[in-house]
PDB file of N, CA and C in Angstrom:
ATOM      1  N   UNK A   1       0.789  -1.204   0.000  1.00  0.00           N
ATOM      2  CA  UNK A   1       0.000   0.000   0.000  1.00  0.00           C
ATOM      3  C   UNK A   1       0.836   1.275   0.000  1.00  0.00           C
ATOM      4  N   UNK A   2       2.053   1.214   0.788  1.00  0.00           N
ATOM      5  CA  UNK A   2       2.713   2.703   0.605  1.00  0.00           C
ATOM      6  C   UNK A   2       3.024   2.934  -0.414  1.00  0.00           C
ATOM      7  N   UNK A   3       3.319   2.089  -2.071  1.00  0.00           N
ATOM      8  CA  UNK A   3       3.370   2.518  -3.298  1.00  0.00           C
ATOM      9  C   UNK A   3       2.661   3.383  -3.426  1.00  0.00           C
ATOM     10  N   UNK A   4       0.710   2.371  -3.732  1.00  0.00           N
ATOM     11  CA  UNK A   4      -0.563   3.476  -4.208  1.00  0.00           C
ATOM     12  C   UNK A   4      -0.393   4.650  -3.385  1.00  0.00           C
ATOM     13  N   UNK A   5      -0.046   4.914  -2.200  1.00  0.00           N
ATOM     14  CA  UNK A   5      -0.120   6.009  -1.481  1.00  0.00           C
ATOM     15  C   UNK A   5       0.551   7.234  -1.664  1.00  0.00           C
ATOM     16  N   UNK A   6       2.119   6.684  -2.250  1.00  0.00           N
ATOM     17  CA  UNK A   6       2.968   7.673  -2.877  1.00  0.00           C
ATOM     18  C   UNK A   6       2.656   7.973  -4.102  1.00  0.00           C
ATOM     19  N   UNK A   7       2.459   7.130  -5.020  1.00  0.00           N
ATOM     20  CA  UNK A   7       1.478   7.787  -6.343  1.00  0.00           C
ATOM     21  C   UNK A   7       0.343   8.549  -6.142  1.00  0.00           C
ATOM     22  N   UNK A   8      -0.552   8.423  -5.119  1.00  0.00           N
ATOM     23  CA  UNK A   8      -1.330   9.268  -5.485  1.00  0.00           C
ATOM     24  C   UNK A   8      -1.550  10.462  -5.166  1.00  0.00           C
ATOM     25  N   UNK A   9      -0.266  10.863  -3.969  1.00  0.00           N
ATOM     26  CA  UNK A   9       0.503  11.876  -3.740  1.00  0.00           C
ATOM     27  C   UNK A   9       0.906  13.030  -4.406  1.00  0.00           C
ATOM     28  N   UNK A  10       1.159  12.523  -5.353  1.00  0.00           N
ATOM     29  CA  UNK A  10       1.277  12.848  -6.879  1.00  0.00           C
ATOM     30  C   UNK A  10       0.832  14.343  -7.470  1.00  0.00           C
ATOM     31  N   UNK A  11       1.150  14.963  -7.783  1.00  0.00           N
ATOM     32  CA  UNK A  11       0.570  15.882  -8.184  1.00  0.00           C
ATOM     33  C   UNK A  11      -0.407  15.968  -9.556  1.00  0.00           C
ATOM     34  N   UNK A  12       0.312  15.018 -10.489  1.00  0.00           N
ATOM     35  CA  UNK A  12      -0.107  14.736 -11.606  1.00  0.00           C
ATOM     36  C   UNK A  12      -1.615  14.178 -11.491  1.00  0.00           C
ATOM     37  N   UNK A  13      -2.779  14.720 -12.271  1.00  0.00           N
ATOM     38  CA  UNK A  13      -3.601  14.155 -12.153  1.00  0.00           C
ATOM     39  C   UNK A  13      -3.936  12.699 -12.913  1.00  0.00           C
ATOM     40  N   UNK A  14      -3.022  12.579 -14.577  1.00  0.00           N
ATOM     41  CA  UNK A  14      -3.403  11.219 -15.027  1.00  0.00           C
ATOM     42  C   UNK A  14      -2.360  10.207 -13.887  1.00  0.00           C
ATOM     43  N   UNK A  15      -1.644  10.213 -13.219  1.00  0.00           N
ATOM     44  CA  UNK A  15      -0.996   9.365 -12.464  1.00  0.00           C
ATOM     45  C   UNK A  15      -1.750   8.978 -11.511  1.00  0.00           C
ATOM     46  N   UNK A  16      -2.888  10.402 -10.905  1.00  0.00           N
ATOM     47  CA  UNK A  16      -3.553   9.465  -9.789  1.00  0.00           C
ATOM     48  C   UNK A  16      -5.161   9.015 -10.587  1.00  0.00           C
ATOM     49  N   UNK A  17      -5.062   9.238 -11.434  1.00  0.00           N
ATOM     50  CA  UNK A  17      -6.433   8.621 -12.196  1.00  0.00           C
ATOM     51  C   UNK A  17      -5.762   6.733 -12.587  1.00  0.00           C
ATOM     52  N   UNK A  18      -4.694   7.042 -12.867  1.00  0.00           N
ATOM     53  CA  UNK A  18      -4.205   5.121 -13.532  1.00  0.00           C
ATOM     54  C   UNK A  18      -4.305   4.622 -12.089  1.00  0.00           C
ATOM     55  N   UNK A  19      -4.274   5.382 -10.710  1.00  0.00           N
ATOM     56  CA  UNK A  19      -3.654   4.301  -9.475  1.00  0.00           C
ATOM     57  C   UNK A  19      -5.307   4.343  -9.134  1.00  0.00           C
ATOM     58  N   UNK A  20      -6.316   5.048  -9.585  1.00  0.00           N
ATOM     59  CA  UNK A  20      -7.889   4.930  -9.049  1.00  0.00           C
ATOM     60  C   UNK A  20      -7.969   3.735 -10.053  1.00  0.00           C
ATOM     61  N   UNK A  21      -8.041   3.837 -11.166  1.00  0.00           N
ATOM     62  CA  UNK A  21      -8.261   2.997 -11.967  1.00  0.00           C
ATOM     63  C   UNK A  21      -8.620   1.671 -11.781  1.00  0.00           C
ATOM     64  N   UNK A  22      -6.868   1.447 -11.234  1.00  0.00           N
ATOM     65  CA  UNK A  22      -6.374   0.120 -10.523  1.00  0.00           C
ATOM     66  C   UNK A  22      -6.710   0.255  -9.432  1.00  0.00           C
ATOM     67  N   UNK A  23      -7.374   0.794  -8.371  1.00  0.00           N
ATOM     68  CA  UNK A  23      -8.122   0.462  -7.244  1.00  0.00           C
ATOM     69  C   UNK A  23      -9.670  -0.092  -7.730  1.00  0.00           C
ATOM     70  N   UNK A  24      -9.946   0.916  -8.451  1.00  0.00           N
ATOM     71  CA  UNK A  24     -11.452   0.432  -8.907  1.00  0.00           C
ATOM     72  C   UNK A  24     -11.085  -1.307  -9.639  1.00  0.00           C
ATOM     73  N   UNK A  25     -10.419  -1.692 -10.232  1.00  0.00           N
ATOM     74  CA  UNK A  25     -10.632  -3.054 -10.612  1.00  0.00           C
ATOM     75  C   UNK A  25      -9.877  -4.002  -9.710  1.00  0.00           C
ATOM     76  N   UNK A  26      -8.845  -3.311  -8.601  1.00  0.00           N
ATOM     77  CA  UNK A  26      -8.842  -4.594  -7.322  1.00  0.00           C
ATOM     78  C   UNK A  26      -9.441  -4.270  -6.231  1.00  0.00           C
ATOM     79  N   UNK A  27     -10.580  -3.867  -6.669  1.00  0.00           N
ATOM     80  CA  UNK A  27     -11.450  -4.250  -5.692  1.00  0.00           C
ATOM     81  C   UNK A  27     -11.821  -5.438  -5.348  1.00  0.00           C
ATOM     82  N   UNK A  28     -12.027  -5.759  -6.311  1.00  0.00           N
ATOM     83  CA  UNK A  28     -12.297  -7.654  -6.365  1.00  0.00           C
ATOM     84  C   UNK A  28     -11.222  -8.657  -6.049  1.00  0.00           C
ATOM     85  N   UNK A  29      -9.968  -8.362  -5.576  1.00  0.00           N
ATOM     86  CA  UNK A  29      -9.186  -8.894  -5.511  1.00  0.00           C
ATOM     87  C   UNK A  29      -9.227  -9.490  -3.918  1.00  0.00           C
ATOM     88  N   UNK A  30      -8.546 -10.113  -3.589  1.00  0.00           N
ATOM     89  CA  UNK A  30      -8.788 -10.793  -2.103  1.00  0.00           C
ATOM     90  C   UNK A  30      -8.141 -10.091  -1.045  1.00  0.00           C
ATOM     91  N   UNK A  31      -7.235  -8.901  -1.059  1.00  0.00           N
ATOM     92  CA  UNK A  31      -6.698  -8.087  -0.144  1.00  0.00           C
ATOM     93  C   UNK A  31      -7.888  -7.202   0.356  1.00  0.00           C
ATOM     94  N   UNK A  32      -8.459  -6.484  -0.956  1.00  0.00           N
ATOM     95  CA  UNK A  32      -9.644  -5.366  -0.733  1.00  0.00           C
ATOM     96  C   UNK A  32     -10.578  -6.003  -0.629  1.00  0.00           C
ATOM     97  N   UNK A  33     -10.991  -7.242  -0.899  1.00  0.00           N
ATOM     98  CA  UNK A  33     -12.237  -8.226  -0.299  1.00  0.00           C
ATOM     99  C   UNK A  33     -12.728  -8.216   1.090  1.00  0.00           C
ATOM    100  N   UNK A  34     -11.313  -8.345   1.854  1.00  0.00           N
ATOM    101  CA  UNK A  34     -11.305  -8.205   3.221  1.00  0.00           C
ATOM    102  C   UNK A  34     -11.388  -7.166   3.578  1.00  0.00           C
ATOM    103  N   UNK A  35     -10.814  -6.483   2.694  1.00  0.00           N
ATOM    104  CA  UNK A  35     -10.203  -4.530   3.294  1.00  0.00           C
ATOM    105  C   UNK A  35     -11.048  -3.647   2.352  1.00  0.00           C
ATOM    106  N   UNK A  36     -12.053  -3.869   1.877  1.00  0.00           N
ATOM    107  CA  UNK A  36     -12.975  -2.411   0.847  1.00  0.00           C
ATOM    108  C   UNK A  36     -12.844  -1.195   1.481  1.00  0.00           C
ATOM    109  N   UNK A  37     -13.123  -0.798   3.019  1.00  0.00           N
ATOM    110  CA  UNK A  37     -12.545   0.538   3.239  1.00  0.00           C
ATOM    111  C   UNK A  37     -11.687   1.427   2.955  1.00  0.00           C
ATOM    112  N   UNK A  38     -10.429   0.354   2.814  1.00  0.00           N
ATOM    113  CA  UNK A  38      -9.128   0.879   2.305  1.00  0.00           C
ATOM    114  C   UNK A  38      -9.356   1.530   1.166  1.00  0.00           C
ATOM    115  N   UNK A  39      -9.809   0.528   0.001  1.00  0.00           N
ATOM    116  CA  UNK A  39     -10.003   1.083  -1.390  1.00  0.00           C
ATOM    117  C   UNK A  39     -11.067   2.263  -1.107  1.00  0.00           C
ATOM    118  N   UNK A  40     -11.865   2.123  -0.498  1.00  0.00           N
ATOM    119  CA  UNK A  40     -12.842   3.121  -0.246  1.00  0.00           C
ATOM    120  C   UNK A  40     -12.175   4.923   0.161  1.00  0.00           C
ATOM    121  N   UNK A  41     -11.269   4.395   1.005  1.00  0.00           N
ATOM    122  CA  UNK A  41     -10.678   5.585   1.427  1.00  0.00           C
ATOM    123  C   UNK A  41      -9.457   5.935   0.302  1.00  0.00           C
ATOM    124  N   UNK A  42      -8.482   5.550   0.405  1.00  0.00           N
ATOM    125  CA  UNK A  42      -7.631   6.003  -0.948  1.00  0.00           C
ATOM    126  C   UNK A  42      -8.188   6.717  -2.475  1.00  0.00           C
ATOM    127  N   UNK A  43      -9.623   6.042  -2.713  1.00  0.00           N
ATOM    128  CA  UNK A  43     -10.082   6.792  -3.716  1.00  0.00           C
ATOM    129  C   UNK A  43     -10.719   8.200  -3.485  1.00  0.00           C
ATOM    130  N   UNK A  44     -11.738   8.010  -2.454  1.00  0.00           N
ATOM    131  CA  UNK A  44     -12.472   9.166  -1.593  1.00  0.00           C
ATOM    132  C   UNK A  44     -11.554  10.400  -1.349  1.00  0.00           C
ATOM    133  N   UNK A  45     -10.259   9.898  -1.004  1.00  0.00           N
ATOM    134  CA  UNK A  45      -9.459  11.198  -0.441  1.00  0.00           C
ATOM    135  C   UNK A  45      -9.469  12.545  -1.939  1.00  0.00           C
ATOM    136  N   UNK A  46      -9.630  12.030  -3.208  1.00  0.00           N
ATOM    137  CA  UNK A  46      -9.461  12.387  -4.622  1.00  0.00           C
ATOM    138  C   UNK A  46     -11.106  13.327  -4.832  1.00  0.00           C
ATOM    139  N   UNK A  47     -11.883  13.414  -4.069  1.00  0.00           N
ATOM    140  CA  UNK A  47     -13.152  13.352  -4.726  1.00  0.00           C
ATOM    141  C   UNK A  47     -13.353  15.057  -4.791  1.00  0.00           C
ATOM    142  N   UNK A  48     -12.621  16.061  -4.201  1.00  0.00           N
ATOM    143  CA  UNK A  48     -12.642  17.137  -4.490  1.00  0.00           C
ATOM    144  C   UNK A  48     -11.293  17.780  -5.285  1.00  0.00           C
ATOM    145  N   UNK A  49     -10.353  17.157  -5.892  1.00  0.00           N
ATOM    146  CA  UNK A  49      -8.977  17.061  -6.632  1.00  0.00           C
ATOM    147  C   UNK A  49      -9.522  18.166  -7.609  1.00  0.00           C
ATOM    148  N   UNK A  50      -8.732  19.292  -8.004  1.00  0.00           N
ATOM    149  CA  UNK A  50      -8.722  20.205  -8.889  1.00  0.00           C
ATOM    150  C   UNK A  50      -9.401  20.207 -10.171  1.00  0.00           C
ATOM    151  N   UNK A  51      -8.812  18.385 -11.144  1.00  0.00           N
ATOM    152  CA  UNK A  51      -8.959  18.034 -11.509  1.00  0.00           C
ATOM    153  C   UNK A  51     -10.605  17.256 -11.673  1.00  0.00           C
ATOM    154  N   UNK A  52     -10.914  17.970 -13.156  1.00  0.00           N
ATOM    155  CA  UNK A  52     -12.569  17.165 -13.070  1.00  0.00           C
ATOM    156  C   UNK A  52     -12.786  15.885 -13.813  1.00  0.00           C
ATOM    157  N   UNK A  53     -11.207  15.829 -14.471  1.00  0.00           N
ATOM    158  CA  UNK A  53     -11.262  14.575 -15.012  1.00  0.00           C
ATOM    159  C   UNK A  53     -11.092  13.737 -13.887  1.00  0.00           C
ATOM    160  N   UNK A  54     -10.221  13.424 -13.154  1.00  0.00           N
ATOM    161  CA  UNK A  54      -9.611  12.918 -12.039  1.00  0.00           C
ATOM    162  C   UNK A  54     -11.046  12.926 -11.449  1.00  0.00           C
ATOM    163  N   UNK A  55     -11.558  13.974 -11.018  1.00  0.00           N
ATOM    164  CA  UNK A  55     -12.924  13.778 -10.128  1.00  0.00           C
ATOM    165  C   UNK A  55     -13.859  12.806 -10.612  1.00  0.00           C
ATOM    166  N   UNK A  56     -14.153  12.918 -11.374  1.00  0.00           N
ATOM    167  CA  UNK A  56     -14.963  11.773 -12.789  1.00  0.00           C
ATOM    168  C   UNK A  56     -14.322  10.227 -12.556  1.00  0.00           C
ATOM    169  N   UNK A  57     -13.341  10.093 -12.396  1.00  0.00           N
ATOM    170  CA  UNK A  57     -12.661   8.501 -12.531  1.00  0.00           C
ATOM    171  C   UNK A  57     -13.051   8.126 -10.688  1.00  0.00           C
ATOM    172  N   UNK A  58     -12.990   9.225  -9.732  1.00  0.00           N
ATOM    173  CA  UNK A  58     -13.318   8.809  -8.642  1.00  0.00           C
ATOM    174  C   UNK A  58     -14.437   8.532  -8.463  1.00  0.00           C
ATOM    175  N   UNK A  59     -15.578   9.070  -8.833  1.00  0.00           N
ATOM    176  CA  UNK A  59     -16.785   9.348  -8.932  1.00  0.00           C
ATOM    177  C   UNK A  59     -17.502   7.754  -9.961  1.00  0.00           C
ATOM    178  N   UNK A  60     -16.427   7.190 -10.603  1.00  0.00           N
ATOM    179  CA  UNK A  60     -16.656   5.952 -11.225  1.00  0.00           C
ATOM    180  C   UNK A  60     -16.814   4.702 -10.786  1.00  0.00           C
ATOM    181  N   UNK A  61     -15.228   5.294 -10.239  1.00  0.00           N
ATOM    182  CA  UNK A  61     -14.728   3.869  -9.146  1.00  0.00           C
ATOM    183  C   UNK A  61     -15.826   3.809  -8.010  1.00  0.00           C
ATOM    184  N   UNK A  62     -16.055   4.618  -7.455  1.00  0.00           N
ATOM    185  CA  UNK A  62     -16.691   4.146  -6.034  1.00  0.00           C
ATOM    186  C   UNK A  62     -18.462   4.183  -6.433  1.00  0.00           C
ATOM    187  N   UNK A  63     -18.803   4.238  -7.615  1.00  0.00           N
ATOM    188  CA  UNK A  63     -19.998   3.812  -8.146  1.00  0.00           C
ATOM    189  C   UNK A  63     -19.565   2.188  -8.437  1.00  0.00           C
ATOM    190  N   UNK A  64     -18.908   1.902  -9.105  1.00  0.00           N
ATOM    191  CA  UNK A  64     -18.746   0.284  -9.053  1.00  0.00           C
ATOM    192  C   UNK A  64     -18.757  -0.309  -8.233  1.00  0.00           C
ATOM    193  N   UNK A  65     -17.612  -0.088  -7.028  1.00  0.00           N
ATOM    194  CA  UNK A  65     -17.514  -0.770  -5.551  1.00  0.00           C
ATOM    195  C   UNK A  65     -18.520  -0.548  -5.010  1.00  0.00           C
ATOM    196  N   UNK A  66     -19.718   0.641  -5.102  1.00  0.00           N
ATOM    197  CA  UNK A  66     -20.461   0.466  -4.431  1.00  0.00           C
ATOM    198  C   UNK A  66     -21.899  -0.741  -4.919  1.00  0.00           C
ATOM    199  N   UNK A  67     -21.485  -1.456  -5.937  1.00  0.00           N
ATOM    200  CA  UNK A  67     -22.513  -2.252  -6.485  1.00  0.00           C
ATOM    201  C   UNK A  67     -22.485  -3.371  -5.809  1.00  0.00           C
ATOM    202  N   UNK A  68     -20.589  -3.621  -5.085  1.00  0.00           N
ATOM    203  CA  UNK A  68     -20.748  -4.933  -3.826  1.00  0.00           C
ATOM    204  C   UNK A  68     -20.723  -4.175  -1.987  1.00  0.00           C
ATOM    205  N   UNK A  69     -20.413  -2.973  -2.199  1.00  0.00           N
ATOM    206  CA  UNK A  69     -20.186  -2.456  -1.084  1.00  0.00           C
ATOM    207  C   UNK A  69     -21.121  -1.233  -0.290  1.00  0.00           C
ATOM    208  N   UNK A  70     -22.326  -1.233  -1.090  1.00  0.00           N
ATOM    209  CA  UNK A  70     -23.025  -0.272  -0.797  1.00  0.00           C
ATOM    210  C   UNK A  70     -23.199   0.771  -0.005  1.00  0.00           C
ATOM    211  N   UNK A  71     -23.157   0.046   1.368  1.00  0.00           N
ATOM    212  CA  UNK A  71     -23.440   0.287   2.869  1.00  0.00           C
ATOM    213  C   UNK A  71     -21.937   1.410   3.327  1.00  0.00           C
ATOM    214  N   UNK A  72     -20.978   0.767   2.939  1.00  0.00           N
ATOM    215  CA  UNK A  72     -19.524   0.934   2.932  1.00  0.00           C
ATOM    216  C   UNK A  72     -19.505   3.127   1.992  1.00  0.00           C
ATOM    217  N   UNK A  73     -19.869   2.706   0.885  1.00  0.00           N
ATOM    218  CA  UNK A  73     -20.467   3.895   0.065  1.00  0.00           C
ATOM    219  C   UNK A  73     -21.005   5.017   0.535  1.00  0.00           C
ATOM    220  N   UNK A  74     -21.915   4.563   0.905  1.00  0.00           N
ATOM    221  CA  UNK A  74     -23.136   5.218   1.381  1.00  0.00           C
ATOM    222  C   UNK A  74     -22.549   5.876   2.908  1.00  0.00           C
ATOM    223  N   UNK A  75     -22.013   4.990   3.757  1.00  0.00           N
ATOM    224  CA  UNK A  75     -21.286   5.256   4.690  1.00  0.00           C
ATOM    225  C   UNK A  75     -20.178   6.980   4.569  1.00  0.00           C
ATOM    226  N   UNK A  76     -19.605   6.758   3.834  1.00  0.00           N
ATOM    227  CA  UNK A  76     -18.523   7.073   3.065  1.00  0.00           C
ATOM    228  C   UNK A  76     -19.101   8.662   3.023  1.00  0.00           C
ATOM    229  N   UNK A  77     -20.053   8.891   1.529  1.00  0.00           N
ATOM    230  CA  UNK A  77     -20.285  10.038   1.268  1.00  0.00           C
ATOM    231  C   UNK A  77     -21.196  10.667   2.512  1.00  0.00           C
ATOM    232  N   UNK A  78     -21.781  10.116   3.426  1.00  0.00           N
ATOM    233  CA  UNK A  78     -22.758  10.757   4.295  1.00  0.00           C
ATOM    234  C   UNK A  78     -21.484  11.521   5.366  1.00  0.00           C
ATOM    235  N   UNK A  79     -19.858  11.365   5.121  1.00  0.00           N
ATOM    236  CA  UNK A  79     -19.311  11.894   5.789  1.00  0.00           C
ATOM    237  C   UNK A  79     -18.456  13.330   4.519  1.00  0.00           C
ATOM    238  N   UNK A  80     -19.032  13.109   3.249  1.00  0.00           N
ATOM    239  CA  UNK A  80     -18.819  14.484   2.488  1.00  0.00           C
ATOM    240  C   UNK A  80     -19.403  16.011   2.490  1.00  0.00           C
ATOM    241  N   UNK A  81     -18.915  16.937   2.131  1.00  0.00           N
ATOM    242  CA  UNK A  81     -18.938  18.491   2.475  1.00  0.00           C
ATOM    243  C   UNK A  81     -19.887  18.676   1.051  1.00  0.00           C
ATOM    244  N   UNK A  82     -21.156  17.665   0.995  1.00  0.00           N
ATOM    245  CA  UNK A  82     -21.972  18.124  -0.649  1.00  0.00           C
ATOM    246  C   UNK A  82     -22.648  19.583  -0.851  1.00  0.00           C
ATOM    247  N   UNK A  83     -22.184  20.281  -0.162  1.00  0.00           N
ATOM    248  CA  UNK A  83     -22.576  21.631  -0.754  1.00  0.00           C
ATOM    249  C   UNK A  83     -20.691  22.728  -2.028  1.00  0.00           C
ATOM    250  N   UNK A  84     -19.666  21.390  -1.574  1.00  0.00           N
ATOM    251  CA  UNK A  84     -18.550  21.877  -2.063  1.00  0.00           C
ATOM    252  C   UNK A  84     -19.064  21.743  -3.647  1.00  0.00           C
ATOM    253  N   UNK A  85     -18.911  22.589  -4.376  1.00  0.00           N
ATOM    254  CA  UNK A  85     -19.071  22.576  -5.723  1.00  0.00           C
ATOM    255  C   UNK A  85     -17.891  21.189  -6.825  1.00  0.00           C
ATOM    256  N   UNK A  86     -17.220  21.655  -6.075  1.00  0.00           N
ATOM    257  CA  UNK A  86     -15.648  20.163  -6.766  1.00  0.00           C
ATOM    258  C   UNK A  86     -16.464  18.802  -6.395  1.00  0.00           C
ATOM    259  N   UNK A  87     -17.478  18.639  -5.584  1.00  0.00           N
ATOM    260  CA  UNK A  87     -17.186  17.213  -5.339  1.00  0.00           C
ATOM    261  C   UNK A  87     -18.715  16.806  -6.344  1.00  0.00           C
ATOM    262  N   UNK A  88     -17.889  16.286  -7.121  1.00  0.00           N
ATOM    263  CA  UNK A  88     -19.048  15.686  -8.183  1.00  0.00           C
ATOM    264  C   UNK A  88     -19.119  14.289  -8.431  1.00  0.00           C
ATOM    265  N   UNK A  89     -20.714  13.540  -7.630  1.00  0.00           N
ATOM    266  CA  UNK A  89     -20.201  12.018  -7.171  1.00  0.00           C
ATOM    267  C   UNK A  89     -20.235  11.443  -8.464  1.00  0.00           C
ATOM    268  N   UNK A  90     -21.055  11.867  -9.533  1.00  0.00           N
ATOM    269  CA  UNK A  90     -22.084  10.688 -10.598  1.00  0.00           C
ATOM    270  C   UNK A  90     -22.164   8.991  -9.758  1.00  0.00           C
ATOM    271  N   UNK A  91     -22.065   9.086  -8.849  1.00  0.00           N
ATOM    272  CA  UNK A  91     -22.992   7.958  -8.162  1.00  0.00           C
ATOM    273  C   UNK A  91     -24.045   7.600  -8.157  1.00  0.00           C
ATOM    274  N   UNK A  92     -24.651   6.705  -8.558  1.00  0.00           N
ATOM    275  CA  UNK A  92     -26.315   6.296  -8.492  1.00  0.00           C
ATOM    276  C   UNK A  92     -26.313   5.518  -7.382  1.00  0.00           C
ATOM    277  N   UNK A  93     -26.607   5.391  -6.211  1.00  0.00           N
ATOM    278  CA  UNK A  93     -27.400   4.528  -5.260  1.00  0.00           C
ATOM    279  C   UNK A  93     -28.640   4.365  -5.373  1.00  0.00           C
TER     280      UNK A  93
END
Protein backbone atom coordinates (compact mmCIF):
# COMPACT_ATOMS: atom_id res chain seq x y z
CA UNK A 1 0.00 0.00 0.00
CA UNK A 2 2.71 2.70 0.60
CA UNK A 3 3.37 2.52 -3.30
CA UNK A 4 -0.56 3.48 -4.21
CA UNK A 5 -0.12 6.01 -1.48
CA UNK A 6 2.97 7.67 -2.88
CA UNK A 7 1.48 7.79 -6.34
CA UNK A 8 -1.33 9.27 -5.49
CA UNK A 9 0.50 11.88 -3.74
CA UNK A 10 1.28 12.85 -6.88
CA UNK A 11 0.57 15.88 -8.18
CA UNK A 12 -0.11 14.74 -11.61
CA UNK A 13 -3.60 14.15 -12.15
CA UNK A 14 -3.40 11.22 -15.03
CA UNK A 15 -1.00 9.36 -12.46
CA UNK A 16 -3.55 9.46 -9.79
CA UNK A 17 -6.43 8.62 -12.20
CA UNK A 18 -4.20 5.12 -13.53
CA UNK A 19 -3.65 4.30 -9.48
CA UNK A 20 -7.89 4.93 -9.05
CA UNK A 21 -8.26 3.00 -11.97
CA UNK A 22 -6.37 0.12 -10.52
CA UNK A 23 -8.12 0.46 -7.24
CA UNK A 24 -11.45 0.43 -8.91
CA UNK A 25 -10.63 -3.05 -10.61
CA UNK A 26 -8.84 -4.59 -7.32
CA UNK A 27 -11.45 -4.25 -5.69
CA UNK A 28 -12.30 -7.65 -6.37
CA UNK A 29 -9.19 -8.89 -5.51
CA UNK A 30 -8.79 -10.79 -2.10
CA UNK A 31 -6.70 -8.09 -0.14
CA UNK A 32 -9.64 -5.37 -0.73
CA UNK A 33 -12.24 -8.23 -0.30
CA UNK A 34 -11.30 -8.20 3.22
CA UNK A 35 -10.20 -4.53 3.29
CA UNK A 36 -12.97 -2.41 0.85
CA UNK A 37 -12.54 0.54 3.24
CA UNK A 38 -9.13 0.88 2.30
CA UNK A 39 -10.00 1.08 -1.39
CA UNK A 40 -12.84 3.12 -0.25
CA UNK A 41 -10.68 5.59 1.43
CA UNK A 42 -7.63 6.00 -0.95
CA UNK A 43 -10.08 6.79 -3.72
CA UNK A 44 -12.47 9.17 -1.59
CA UNK A 45 -9.46 11.20 -0.44
CA UNK A 46 -9.46 12.39 -4.62
CA UNK A 47 -13.15 13.35 -4.73
CA UNK A 48 -12.64 17.14 -4.49
CA UNK A 49 -8.98 17.06 -6.63
CA UNK A 50 -8.72 20.21 -8.89
CA UNK A 51 -8.96 18.03 -11.51
CA UNK A 52 -12.57 17.17 -13.07
CA UNK A 53 -11.26 14.58 -15.01
CA UNK A 54 -9.61 12.92 -12.04
CA UNK A 55 -12.92 13.78 -10.13
CA UNK A 56 -14.96 11.77 -12.79
CA UNK A 57 -12.66 8.50 -12.53
CA UNK A 58 -13.32 8.81 -8.64
CA UNK A 59 -16.79 9.35 -8.93
CA UNK A 60 -16.66 5.95 -11.22
CA UNK A 61 -14.73 3.87 -9.15
CA UNK A 62 -16.69 4.15 -6.03
CA UNK A 63 -20.00 3.81 -8.15
CA UNK A 64 -18.75 0.28 -9.05
CA UNK A 65 -17.51 -0.77 -5.55
CA UNK A 66 -20.46 0.47 -4.43
CA UNK A 67 -22.51 -2.25 -6.48
CA UNK A 68 -20.75 -4.93 -3.83
CA UNK A 69 -20.19 -2.46 -1.08
CA UNK A 70 -23.02 -0.27 -0.80
CA UNK A 71 -23.44 0.29 2.87
CA UNK A 72 -19.52 0.93 2.93
CA UNK A 73 -20.47 3.89 0.07
CA UNK A 74 -23.14 5.22 1.38
CA UNK A 75 -21.29 5.26 4.69
CA UNK A 76 -18.52 7.07 3.06
CA UNK A 77 -20.28 10.04 1.27
CA UNK A 78 -22.76 10.76 4.29
CA UNK A 79 -19.31 11.89 5.79
CA UNK A 80 -18.82 14.48 2.49
CA UNK A 81 -18.94 18.49 2.48
CA UNK A 82 -21.97 18.12 -0.65
CA UNK A 83 -22.58 21.63 -0.75
CA UNK A 84 -18.55 21.88 -2.06
CA UNK A 85 -19.07 22.58 -5.72
CA UNK A 86 -15.65 20.16 -6.77
CA UNK A 87 -17.19 17.21 -5.34
CA UNK A 88 -19.05 15.69 -8.18
CA UNK A 89 -20.20 12.02 -7.17
CA UNK A 90 -22.08 10.69 -10.60
CA UNK A 91 -22.99 7.96 -8.16
CA UNK A 92 -26.32 6.30 -8.49
CA UNK A 93 -27.40 4.53 -5.26
Amino acid sequence: MPVVEVWLAYNNPNLKRAVIEGLRIWANRPFFKTNPALAIRLISQHKADPSEYLRRSVGHALRDISKKQSALISSEIKSWDLTDPKINLHINL
